[in-house]
Protein backbone atom coordinates (compact mmCIF):
# COMPACT_ATOMS: atom_id res chain seq x y z
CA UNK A 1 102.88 91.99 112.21
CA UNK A 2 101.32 91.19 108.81
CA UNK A 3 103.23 90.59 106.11
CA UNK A 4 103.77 92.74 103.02
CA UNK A 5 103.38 89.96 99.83
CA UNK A 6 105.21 90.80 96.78
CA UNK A 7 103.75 91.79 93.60
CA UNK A 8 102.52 89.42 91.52
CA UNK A 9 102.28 88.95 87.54
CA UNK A 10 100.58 87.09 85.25
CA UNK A 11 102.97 86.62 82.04
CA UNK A 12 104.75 90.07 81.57
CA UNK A 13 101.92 92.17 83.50
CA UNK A 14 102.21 93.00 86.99
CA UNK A 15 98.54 92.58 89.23
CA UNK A 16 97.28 95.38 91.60
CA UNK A 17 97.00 94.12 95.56
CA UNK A 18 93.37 93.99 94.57
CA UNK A 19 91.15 93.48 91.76
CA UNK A 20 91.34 96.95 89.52
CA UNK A 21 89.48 97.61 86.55
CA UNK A 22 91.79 100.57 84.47
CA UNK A 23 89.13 100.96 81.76
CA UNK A 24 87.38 104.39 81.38
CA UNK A 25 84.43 103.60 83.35
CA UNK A 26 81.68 105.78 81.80
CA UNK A 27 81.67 106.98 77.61
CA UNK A 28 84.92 108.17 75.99
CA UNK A 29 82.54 110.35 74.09
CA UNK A 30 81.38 111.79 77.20
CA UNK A 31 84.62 112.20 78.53
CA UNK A 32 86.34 114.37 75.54
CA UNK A 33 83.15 116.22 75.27
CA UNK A 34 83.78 117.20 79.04
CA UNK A 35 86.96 117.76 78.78
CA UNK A 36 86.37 120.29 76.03
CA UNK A 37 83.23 122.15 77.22
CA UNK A 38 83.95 122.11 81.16
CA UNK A 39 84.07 125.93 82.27
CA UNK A 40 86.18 124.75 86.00
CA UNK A 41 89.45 126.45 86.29
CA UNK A 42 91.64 123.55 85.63
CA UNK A 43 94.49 125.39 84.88
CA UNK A 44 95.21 129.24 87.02
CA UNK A 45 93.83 132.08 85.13
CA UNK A 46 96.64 133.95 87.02
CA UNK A 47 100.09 133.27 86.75
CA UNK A 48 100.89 131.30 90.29
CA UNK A 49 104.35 132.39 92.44
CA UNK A 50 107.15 132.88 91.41
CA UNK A 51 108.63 130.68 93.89
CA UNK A 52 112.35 130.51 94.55
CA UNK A 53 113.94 128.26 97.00
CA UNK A 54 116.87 129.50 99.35
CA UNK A 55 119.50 127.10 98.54
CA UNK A 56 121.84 128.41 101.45
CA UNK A 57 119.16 127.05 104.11
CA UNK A 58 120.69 123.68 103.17
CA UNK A 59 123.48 124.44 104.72
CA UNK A 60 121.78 124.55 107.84
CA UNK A 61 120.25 120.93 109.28
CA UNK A 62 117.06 121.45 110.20
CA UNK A 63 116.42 121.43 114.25
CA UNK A 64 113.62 118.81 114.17
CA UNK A 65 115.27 116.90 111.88
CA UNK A 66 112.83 116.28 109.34
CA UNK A 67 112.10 119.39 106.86
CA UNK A 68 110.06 119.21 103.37
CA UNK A 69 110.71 121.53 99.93
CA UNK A 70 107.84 120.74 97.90
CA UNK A 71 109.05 121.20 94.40
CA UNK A 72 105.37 120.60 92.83
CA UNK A 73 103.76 117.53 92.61
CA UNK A 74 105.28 114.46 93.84
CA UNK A 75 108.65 115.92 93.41
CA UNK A 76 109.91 116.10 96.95
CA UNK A 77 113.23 116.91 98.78
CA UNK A 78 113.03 115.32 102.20
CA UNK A 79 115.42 116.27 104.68
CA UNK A 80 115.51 113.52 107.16
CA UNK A 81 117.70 112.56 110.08
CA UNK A 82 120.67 113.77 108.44
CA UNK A 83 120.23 112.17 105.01
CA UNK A 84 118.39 114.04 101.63
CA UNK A 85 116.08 112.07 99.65
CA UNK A 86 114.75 113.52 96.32
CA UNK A 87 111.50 111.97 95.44
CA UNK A 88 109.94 111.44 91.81
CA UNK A 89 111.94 114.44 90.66
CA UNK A 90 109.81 116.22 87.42
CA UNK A 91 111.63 119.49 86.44
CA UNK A 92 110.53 119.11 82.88
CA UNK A 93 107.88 121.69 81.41
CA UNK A 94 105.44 119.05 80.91
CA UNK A 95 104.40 115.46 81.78
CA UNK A 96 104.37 114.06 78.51
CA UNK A 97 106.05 112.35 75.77
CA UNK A 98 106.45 115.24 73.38
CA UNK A 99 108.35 118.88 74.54
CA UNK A 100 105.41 120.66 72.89
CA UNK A 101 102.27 118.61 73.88
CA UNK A 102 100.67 117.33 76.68
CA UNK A 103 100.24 118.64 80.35
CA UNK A 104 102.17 121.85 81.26
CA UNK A 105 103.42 122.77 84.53
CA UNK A 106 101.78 125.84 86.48
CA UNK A 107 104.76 127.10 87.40
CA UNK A 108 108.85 126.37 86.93
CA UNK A 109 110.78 124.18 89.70
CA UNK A 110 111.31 126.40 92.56
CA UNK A 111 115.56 125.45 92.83
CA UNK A 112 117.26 124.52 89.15
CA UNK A 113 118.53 120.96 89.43
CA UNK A 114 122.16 122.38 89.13
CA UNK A 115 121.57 124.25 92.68
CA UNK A 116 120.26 121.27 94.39
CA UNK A 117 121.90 120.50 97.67
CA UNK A 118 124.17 117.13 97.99
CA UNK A 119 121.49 114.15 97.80
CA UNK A 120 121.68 110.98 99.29
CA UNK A 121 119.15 108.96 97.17
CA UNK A 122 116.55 109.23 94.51
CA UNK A 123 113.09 107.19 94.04
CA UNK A 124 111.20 107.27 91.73
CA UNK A 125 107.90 105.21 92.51
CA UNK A 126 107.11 104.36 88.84
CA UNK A 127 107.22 105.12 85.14
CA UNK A 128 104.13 107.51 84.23
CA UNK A 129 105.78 110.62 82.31
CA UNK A 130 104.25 112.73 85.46
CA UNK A 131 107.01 111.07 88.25
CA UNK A 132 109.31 109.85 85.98
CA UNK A 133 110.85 112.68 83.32
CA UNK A 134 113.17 111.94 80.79
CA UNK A 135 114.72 115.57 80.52
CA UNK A 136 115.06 115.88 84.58
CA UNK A 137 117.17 112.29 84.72
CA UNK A 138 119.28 113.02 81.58
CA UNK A 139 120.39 115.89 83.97
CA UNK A 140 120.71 113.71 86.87
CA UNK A 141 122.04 111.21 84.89
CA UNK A 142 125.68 111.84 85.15
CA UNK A 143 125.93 112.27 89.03
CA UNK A 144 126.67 109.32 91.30
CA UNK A 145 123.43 109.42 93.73
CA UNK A 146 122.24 106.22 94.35
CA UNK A 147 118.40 105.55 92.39
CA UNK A 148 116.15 103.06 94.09
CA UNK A 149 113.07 102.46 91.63
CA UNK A 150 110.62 100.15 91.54
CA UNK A 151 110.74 96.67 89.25
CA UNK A 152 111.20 97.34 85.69
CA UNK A 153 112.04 101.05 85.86
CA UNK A 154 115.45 100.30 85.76
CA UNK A 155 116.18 99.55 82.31
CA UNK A 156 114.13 102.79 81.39
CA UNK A 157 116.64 105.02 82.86
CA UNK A 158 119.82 102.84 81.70
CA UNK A 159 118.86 103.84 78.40
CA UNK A 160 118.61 107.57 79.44
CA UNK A 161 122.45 107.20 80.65
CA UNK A 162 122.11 106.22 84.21
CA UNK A 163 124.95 103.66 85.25
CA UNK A 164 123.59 100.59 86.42
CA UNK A 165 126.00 100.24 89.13
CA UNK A 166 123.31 103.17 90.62
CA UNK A 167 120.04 101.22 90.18
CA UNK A 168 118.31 99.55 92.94
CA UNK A 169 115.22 98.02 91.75
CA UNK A 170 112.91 96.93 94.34
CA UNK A 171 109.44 94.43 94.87
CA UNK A 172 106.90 94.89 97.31
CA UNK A 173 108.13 94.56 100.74
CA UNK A 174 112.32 95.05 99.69
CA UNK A 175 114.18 96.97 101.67
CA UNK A 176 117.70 98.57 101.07
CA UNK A 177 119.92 100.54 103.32
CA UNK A 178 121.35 104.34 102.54
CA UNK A 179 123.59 104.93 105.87
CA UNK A 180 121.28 105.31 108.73
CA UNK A 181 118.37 105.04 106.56
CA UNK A 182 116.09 102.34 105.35
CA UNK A 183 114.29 102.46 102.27
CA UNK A 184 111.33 99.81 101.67
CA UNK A 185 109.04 98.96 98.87
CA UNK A 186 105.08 98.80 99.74
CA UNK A 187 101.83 97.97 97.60
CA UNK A 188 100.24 100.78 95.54
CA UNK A 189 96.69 100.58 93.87
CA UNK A 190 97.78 102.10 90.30
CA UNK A 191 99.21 100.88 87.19
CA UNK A 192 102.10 101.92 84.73
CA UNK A 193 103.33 102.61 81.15
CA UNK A 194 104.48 104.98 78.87
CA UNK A 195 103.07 104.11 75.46
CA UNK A 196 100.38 102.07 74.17
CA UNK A 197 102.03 99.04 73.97
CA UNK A 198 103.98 98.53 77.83
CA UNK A 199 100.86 98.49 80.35
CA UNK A 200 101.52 97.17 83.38
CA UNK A 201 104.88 95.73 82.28
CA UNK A 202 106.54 97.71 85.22
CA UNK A 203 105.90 98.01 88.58
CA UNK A 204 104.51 100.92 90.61
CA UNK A 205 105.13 101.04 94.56
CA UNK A 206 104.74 103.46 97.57
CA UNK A 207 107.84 103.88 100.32
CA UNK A 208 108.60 103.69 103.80
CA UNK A 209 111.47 105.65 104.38
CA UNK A 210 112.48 104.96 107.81
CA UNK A 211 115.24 107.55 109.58
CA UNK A 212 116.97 107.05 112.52
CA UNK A 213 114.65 109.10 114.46
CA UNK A 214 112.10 109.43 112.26
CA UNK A 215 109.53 107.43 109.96
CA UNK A 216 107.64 108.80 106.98
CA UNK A 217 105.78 107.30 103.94
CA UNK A 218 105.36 108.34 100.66
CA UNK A 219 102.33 107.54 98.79
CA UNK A 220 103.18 108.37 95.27
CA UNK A 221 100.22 107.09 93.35
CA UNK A 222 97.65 105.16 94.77
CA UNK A 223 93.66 104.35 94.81
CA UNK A 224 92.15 103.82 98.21
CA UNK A 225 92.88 99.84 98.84
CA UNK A 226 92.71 98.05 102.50
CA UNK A 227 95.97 97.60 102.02
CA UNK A 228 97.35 100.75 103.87
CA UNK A 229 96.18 99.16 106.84
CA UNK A 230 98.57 96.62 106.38
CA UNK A 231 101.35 98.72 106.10
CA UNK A 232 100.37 100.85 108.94
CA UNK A 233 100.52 97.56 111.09
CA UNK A 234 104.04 96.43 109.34
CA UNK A 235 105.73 99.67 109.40
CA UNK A 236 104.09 102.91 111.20
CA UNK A 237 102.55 104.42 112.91
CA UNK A 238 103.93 107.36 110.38
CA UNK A 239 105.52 110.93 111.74
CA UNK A 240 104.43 112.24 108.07
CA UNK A 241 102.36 110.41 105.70
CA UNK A 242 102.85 112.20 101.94
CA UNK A 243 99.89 111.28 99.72
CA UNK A 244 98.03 112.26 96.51
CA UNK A 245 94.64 114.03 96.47
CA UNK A 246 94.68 115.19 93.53
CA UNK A 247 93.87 114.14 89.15
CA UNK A 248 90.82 111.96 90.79
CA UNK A 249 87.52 111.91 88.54
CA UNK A 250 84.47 109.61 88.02
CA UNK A 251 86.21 107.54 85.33
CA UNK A 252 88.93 106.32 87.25
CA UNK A 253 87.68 105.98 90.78
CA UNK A 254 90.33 102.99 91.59
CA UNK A 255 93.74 104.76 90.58
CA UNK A 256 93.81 108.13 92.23
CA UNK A 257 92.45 108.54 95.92
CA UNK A 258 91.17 112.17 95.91
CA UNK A 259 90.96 113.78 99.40
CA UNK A 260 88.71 111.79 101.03
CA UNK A 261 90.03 108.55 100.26
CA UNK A 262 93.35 110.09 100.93
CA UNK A 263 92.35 111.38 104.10
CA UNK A 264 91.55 107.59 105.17
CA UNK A 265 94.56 106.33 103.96
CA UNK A 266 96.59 108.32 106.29
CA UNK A 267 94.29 107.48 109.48
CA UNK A 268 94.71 103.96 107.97
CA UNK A 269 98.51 104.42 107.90
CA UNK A 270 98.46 105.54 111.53
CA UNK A 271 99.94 108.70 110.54
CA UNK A 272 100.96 111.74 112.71
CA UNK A 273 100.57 114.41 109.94
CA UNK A 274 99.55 114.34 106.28
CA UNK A 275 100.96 116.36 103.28
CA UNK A 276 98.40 116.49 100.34
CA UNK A 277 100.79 115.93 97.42
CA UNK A 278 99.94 115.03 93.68
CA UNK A 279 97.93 118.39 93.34
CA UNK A 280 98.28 121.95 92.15
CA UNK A 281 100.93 121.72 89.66
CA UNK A 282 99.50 119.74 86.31
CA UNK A 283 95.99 119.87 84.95
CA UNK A 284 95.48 116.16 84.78
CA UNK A 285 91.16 116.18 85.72
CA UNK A 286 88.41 117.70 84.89
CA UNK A 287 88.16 119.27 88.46
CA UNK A 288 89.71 122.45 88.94
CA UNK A 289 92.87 122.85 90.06
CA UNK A 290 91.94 124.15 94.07
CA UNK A 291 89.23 121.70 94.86
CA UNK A 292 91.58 118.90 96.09
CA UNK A 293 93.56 120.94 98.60
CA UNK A 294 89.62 122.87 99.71
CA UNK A 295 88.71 119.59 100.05
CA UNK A 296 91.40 118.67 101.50
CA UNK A 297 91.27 120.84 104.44
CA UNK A 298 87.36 120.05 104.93
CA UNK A 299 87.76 116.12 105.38
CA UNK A 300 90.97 116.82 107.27
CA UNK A 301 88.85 119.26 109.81
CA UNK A 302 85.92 116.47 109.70
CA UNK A 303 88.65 113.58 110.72
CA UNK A 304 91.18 115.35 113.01
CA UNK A 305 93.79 115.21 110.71
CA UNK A 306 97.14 117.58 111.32
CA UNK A 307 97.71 119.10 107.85
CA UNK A 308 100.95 120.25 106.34
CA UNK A 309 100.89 122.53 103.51
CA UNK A 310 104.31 124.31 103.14
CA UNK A 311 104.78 126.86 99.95
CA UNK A 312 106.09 125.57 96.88
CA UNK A 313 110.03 125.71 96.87
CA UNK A 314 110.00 126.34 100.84
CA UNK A 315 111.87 124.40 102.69
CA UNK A 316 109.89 123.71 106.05
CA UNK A 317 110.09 121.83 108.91
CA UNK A 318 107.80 119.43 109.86
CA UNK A 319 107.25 120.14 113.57
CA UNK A 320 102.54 120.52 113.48
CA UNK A 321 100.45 122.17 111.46
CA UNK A 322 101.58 124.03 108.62
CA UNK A 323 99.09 125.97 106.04
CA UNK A 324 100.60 128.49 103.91
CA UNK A 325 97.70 128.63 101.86
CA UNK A 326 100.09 129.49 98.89
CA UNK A 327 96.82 128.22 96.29
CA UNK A 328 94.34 131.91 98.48
């Protein structure tokens, strides 16, 4: 079985599994004057939803034992084996550093934080304002669910109120236990930061989250690396794989996967069935905001690949196939 290597760092900056260039490949001038003339419907001319999650189903385990509420984004409740994992939770209005600037969400959280069932554990993959939300863990900030983070995202949230006592950091390859559960670190092609100054300083990691009956893994951020090979080998195959297609573009081609790279990952993975995540709820590209999930279902047709697309704030069993084409 091949062995997942920690992350490495030269000085204060942590290294991707491979060689990744994060500059703006292509002119910045070319870029902006994209971003301002582009006609694509990057954010929904009409209003999307509402959507309003049943929390009373909760109180029912689901039959299969797995079951997903998609909350937008990477923001997850998983419903596994018994145990409820709440992944890179985002309820703020925007994935930024300012309350009045910066990317807005299409639509509200389907379930206020308040009404959220018990929860077992929390990730958060890494620090980009998009996964990790200062308003949504100042909320969460007072509870006593354990937090499992990767390296250097720690400290963030102490200083947002979060006891330390809470705080599992974790390196490529970790694993910690929550009851029957096992939660385990893996590589990730991306990069962090939340200012100008803190690149890379943090780390940024995808998860195995391994149930007593079932096994899942959750991409968070990623570009397309050989790497999920590896962790196919080490720790599928995969009953769900959960991974981004979506805020790809030309100038970043080794951060973000988009479908078709996505769609490889998850054969790569040796995954069962794949939920397109990272898509449809911030304008973060210059594509518009249905292409990843129409792609999506093309490359997933071409390859073979089981689909699971459950409404936004529906909480849904993963038992096949699932399109509710919410996005028609």
């Amino acid at each position: 079985m091949p062995q997942i290597q920690p992350a490495q760092k030269i000085g204060k900056i942590y290294q991707n599994p491979i060689p990744t260039s994060q500059k703006l490949e292509g002119s910045v001038l070319k870029l902006l004057w994209q971003t301002f003339t582009s006609k694509n419907e990057r954010t929904p001319v009409q209003p999307l939803g509402p959507f309003h999650t049943d929390a009373s189903i909760y109180n029912t385990p689901p039959a299969s034992g797995l079951r997903i509420t998609w909350m937008g984004h990477s923001s997850l409740l998983i419903e596994i084996d018994g145990k409820r994992i709440l992944t890179d939770p985002v309820w703020g209005p925007r994935a930024s550093f300012a309350s009045f600037a910066g990317p807005k969400r299409f639509f509200p959280a389907p379930l206020a934080l308040a009404h959220l069932p018990v929860l077992d554990a929390i990730i958060l993959s890494h620090d980009h304002y998009d996964h990790l939300d200062y308003p949504t863990i100042k909320q969460l900030a007072s509870g006593n669910v354990p937090i499992v983070c990767s390296l250097g995202v720690g400290p963030i949230i102490e200083k947002w109120g979060v006891s330390k006592s809470r705080i599992t950091e974790m390196d490529w390859g970790n694993t910690t236990p929550i009851d029957n559960l096992t939660l385990t670190a893996t590589p990730a092609r991306h990069f962090s930061g939340r200012g100008l100054h803190n690149r890379n300083q943090t780390l940024w990691s995808s998860w195995v989250i391994k149930g007593s009956s079932h096994n899942i893994f959750f991409g968070a951020d990623s570009g397309w690396f050989p790497g999920f090979k590896d962790i196919g080998d080490a720790y599928g195959p995969f009953d769900l794989t959960m991974l981004e297609i979506g805020a790809y573009g030309d100038g970043w081609p080794n951060i973000h996967m988009g479908p078709d790279h996505a769609t490889n990952a998850h054969l790569a993975l040796r995954g069962t069935v794949m939920m397109p995540i990272h898509w449809g709820t911030f304008n973060l590209a210059l594509h518009p905001w249905r292409e990843p999930v129409e792609r999506f279902l093309k490359f997933a047709e071409q390859k073979k690949i089981t689909g699971f697309l459950p409404r936004p704030g529906l909480p849904t069993e993963v038992v096949g196939s699932h399109n509710s084409e919410w996005w028609v």
